[in-house]
Protein backbone atom coordinates (compact mmCIF):
# COMPACT_ATOMS: atom_id res chain seq x y z
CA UNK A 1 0.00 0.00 0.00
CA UNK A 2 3.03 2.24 0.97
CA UNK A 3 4.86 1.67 -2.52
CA UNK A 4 1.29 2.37 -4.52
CA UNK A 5 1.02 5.49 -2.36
CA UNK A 6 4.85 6.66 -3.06
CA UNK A 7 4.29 5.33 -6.64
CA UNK A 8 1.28 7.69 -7.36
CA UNK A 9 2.78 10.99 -5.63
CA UNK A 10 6.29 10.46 -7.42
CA UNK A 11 3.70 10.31 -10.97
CA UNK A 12 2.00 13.60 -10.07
CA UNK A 13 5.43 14.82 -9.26
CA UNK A 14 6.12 14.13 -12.54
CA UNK A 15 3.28 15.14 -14.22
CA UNK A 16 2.80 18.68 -12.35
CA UNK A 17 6.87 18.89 -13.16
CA UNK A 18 6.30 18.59 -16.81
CA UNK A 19 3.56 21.21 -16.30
CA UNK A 20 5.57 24.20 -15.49
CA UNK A 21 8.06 23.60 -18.08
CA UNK A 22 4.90 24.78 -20.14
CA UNK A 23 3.93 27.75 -18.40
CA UNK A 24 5.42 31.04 -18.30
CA UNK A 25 5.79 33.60 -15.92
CA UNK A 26 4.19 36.98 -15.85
CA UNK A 27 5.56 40.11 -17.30
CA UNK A 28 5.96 43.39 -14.91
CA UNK A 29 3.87 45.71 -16.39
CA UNK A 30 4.11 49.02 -14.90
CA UNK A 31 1.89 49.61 -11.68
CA UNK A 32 -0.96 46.79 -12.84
CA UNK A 33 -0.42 43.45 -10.70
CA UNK A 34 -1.10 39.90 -12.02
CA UNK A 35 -1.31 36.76 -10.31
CA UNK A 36 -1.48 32.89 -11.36
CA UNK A 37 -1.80 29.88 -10.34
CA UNK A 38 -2.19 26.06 -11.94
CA UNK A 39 -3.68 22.97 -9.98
CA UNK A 40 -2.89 19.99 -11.49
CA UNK A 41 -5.58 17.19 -12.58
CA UNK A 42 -6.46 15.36 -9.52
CA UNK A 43 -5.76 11.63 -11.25
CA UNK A 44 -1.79 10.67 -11.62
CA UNK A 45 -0.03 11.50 -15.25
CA UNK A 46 -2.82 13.70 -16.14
CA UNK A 47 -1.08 16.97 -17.65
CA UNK A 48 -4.11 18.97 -19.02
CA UNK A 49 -4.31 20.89 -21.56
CA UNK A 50 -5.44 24.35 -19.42
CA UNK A 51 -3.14 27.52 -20.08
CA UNK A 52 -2.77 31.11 -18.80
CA UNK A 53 -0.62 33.78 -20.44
CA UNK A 54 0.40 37.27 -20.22
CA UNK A 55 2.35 39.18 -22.59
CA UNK A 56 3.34 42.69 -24.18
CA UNK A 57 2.79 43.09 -27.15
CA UNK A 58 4.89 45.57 -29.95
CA UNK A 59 2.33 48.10 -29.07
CA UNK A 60 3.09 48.42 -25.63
CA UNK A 61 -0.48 46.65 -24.94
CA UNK A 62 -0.55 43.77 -22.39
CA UNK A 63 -2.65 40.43 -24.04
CA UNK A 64 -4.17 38.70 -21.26
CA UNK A 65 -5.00 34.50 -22.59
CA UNK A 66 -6.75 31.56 -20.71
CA UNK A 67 -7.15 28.50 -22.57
CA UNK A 68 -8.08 25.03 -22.51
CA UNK A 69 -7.34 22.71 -24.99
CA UNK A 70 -9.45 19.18 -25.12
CA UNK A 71 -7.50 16.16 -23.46
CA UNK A 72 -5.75 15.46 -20.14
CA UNK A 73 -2.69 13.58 -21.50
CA UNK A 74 0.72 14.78 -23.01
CA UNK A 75 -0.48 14.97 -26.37
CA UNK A 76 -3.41 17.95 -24.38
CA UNK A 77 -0.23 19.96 -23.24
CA UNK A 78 1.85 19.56 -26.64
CA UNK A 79 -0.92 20.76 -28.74
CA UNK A 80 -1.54 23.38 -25.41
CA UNK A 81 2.00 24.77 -26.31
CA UNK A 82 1.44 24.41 -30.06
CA UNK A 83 -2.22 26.87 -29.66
CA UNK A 84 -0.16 29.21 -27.29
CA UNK A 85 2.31 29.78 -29.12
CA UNK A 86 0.92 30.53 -32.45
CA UNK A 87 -1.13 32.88 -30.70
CA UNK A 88 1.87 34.28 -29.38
CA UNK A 89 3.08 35.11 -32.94
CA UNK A 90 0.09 36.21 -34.16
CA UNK A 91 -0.70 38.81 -31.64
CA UNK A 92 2.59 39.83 -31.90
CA UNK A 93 3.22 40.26 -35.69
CA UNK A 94 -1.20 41.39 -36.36
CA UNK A 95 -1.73 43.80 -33.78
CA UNK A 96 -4.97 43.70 -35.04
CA UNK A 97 -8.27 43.39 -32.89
CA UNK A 98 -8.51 39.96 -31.20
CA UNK A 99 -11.01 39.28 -33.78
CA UNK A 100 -9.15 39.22 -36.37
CA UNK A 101 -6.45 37.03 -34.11
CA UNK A 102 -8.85 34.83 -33.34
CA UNK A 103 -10.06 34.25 -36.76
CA UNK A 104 -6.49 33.52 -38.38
CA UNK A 105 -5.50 31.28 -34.82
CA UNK A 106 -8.69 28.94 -35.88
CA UNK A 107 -7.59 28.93 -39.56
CA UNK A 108 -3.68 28.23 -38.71
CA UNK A 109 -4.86 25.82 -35.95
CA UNK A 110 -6.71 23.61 -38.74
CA UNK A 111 -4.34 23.60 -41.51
CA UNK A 112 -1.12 23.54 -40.05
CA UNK A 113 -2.14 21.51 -36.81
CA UNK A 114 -3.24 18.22 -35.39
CA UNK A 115 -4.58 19.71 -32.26
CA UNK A 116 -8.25 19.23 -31.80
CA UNK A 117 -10.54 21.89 -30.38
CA UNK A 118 -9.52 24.51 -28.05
CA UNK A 119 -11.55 26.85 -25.80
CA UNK A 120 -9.84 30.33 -25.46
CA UNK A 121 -9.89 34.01 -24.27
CA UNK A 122 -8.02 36.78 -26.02
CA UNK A 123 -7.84 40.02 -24.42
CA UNK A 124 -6.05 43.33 -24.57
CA UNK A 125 -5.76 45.51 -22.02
CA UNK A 126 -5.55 48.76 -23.32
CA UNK A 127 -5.23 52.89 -21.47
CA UNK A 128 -2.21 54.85 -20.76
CA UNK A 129 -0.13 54.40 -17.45
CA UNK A 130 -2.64 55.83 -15.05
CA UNK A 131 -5.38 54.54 -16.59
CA UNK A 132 -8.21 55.08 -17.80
CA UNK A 133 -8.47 51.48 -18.71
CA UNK A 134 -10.15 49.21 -21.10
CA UNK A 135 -11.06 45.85 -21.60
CA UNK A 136 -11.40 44.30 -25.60
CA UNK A 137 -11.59 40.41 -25.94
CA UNK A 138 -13.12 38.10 -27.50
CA UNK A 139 -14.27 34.06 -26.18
CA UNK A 140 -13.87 31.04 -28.39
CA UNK A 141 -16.29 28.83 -26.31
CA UNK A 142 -14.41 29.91 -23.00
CA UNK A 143 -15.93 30.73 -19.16
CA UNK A 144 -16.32 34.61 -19.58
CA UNK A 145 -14.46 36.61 -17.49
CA UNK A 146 -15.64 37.89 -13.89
CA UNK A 147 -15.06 41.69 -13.17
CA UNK A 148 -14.67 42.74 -9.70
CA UNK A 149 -15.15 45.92 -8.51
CA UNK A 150 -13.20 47.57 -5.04
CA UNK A 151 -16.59 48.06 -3.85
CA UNK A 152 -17.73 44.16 -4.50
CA UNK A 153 -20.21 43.83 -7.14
CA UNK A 154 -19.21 40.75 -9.39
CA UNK A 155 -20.23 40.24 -13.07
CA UNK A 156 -19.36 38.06 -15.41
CA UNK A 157 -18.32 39.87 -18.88
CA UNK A 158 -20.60 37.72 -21.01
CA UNK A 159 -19.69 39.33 -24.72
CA UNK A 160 -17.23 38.30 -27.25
CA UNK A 161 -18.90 34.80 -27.65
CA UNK A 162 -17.73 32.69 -30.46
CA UNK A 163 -17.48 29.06 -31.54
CA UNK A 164 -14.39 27.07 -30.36
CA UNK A 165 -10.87 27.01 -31.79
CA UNK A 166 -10.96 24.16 -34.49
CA UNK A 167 -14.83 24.45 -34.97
CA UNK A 168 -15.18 26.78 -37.36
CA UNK A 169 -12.31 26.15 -40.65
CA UNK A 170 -12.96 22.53 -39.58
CA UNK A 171 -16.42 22.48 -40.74
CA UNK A 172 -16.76 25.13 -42.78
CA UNK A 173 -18.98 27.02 -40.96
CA UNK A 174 -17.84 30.57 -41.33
CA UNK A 175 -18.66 31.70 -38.03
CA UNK A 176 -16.78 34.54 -36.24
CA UNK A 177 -15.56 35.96 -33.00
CA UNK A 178 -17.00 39.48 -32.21
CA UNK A 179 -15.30 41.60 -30.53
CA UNK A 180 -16.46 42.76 -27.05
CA UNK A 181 -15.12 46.00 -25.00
CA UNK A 182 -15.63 47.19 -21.63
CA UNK A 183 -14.61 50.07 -19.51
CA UNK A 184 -12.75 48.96 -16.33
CA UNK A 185 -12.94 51.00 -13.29
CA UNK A 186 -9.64 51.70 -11.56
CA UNK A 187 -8.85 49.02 -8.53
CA UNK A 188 -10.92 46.25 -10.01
CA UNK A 189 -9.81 43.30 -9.88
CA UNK A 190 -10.01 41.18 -13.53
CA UNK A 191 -10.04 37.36 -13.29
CA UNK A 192 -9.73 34.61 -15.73
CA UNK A 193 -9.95 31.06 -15.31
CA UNK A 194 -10.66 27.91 -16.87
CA UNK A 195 -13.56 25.59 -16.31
CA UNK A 196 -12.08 23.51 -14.07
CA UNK A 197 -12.57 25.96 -11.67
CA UNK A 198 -16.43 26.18 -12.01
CA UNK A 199 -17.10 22.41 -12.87
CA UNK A 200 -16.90 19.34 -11.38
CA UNK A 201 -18.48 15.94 -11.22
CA UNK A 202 -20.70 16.62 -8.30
CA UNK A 203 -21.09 20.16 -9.45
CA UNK A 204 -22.88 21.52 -12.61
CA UNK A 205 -21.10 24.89 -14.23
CA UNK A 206 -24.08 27.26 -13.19
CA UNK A 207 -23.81 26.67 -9.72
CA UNK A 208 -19.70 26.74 -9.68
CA UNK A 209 -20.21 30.20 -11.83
CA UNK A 210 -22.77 30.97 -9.08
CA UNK A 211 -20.24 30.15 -6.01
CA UNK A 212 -17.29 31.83 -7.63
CA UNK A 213 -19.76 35.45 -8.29
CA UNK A 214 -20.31 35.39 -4.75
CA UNK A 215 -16.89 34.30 -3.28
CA UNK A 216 -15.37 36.89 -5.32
CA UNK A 217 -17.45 39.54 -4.25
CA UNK A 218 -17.00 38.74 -0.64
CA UNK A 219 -13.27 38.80 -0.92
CA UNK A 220 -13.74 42.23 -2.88
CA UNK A 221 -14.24 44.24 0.22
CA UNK A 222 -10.79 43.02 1.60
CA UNK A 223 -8.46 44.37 -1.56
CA UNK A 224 -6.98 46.73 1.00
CA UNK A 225 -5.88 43.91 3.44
CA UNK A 226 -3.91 41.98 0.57
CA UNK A 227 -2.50 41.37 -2.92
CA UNK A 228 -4.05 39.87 -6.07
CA UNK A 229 -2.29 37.15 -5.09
CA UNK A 230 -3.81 36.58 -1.66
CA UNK A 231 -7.15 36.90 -3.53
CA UNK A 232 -6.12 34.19 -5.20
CA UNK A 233 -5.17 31.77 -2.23
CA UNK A 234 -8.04 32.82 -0.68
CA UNK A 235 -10.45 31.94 -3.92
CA UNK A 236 -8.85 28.87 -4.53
CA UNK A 237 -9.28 27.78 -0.93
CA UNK A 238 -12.96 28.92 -0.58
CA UNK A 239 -14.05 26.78 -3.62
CA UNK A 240 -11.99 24.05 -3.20
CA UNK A 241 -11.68 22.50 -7.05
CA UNK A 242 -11.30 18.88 -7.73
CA UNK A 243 -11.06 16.57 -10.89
CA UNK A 244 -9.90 18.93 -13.73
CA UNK A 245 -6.68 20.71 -14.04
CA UNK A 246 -7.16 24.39 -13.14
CA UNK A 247 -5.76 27.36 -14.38
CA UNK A 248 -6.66 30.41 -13.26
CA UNK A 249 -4.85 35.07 -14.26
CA UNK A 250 -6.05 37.62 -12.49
CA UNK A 251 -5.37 41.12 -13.23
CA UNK A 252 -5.54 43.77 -10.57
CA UNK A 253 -5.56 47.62 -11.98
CA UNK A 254 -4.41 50.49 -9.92
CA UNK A 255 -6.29 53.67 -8.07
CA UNK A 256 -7.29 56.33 -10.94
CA UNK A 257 -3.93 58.16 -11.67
CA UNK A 258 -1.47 56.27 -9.97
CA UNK A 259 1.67 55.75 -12.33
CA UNK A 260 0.63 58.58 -15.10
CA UNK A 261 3.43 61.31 -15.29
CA UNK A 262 3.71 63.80 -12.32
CA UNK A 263 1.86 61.14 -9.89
CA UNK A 264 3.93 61.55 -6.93
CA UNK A 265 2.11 58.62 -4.64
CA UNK A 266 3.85 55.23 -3.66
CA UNK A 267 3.83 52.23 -5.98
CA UNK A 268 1.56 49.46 -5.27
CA UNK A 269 3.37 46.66 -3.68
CA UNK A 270 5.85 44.51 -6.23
CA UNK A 271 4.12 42.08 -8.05
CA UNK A 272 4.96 38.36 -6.34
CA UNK A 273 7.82 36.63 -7.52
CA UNK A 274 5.55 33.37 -7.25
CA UNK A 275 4.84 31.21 -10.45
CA UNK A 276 3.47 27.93 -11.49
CA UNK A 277 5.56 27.65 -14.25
CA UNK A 278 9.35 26.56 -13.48
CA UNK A 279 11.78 29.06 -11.66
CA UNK A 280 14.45 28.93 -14.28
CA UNK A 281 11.77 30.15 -17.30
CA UNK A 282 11.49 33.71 -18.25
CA UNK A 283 8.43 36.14 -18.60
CA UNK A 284 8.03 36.55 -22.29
CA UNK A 285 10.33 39.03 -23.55
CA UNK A 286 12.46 39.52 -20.11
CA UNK A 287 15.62 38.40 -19.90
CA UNK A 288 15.75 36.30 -16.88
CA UNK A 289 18.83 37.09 -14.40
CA UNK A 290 18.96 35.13 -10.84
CA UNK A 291 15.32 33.81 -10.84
CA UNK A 292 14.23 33.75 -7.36
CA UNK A 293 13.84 30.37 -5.44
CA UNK A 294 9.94 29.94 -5.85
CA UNK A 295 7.76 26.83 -4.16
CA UNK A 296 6.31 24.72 -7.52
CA UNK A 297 3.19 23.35 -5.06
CA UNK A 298 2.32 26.46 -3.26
CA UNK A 299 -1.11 26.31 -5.12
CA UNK A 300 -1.86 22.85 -4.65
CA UNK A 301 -0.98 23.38 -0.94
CA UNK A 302 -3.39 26.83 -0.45
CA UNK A 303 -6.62 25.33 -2.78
């Protein structure tokens, strides 16, 4: 019983190990804060196919992604990688509305890929240092995103809607991805996650949705007590997921002003060292110098 116990935790090991090598850390981004974190599948040797990222693009605009693509074995997190990264390239070399991305990711996804279907959120986060700030994204099939305000009303961002990556060139459809926008107050708090976080065997989607609208909103009116990432813990350990890999990027935005030239208050705290992904990987388009010592299971240990 001992052996099949060590035998089991040394294949998570494994498989959570082989996780972070995929993910990447988050940019700095002037005074906006981000926070992730990745729970493994609960079964041994499941690597999922669920993905965050956060990078700048040539514009100088931040691209928020959460992803999931279809499987929970190592062929879900090659063709995770594969999805990522071409829409890595395409955001970068485009810049055109995440529309548009989305539309050529499906196309280059079905002709120049064997990975099947993929839900995903594109988003740009768009304003000049001090804000204001605004949201434009668009959802291939995804969770929406749940908005946060300081004050603590919670509500999910339900435009953007679209079919899933692979659906549409697959099939011939000709459906699209229209694009959504939304003002975002200053000091909200932006979250993305994937399903896993929501769903669950003994748990349908619209009551997970339902628990994590009002768990968020509680924790709203204690943004002055902590970080985005202590929202995080403190999410991950009201809901408790199980089953399904989790990923889950949220983006916290600064008071009105703060950071725009002539502001003369304090910085918001630094943004955590923490990641899921491995300590020795860089944030996209950082050059990484004496990576801090960071703990790989500090999520699994706080959900």
């Amino acid at each position: 019983m001992l052996d099949n116990e060590r035998l089991y935790e040394e294949q998570r090991n494994v498989a959570a190990t082989m996780q972070r090598q995929l993910l990447a850390p988050l940019p700095q981004v002037d005074h906006l804060r981000m926070a992730a974190r990745y729970l493994p599948a609960q079964r041994a040797m499941e690597i999922g196919g669920a993905w965050y990222d956060a990078f700048l693009l040539g514009d100088g605009v931040l691209a928020l992604v959460i992803g999931d693509v279809v499987g929970h074995d190592l062929k879900a997190a090659a063709h995770m990688a594969e999805v990522r990264n071409m829409l890595r390239g395409l955001a970068w070399v485009d810049r055109e509305p995440p529309s548009v991305i989305m539309r050529r990711l499906d196309e280059a996804v079905t002709n120049t890929s064997d990975a099947p279907m993929a839900t995903l959120l594109f988003a740009r986060i768009e304003g000049p240092e001090g804000g204001p700030w605004r949201l434009r994204w668009v959802n291939a099939g995804h969770p929406p995103p749940l908005l946060v305000t300081r004050g603590g009303d919670a509500r999910f961002l339900t435009g953007g809607h679209g079919p899933l990556i692979g659906m549409s060139a697959t099939l011939h459809l000709g459906l699209s991805w229209p694009d959504a926008a939304e003002e975002l107050p200053a000091e909200c708090t932006l979250l993305l996650y994937t399903d896993g976080l929501v769903e669950s065997r003994h748990r349908p989607i619209d009551l997970g949705m339902a628990r994590l609208r009002h768990h968020a909103a509680m924790l709203a009116g204690r943004l002055d007590q902590g970080t985005v990432d202590d929202f995080c813990d403190e999410l991950l350990k009201r809901i408790g997921p199980s089953g399904d890999d989790v990923a889950l990027l949220a983006l916290r935005l600064p008071a009105a002003g703060a950071g725009a030239p002539g502001d003369l208050s304090p910085p918001p705290p630094p943004q955590s060292p923490y990641s899921p992904a491995a300590p020795d990987r860089a944030a996209p388009g950082s050059v990484q110098e004496d990576a801090p010592v960071q703990d790989p299971t500090r999520g699994e240990r706080e959900a």
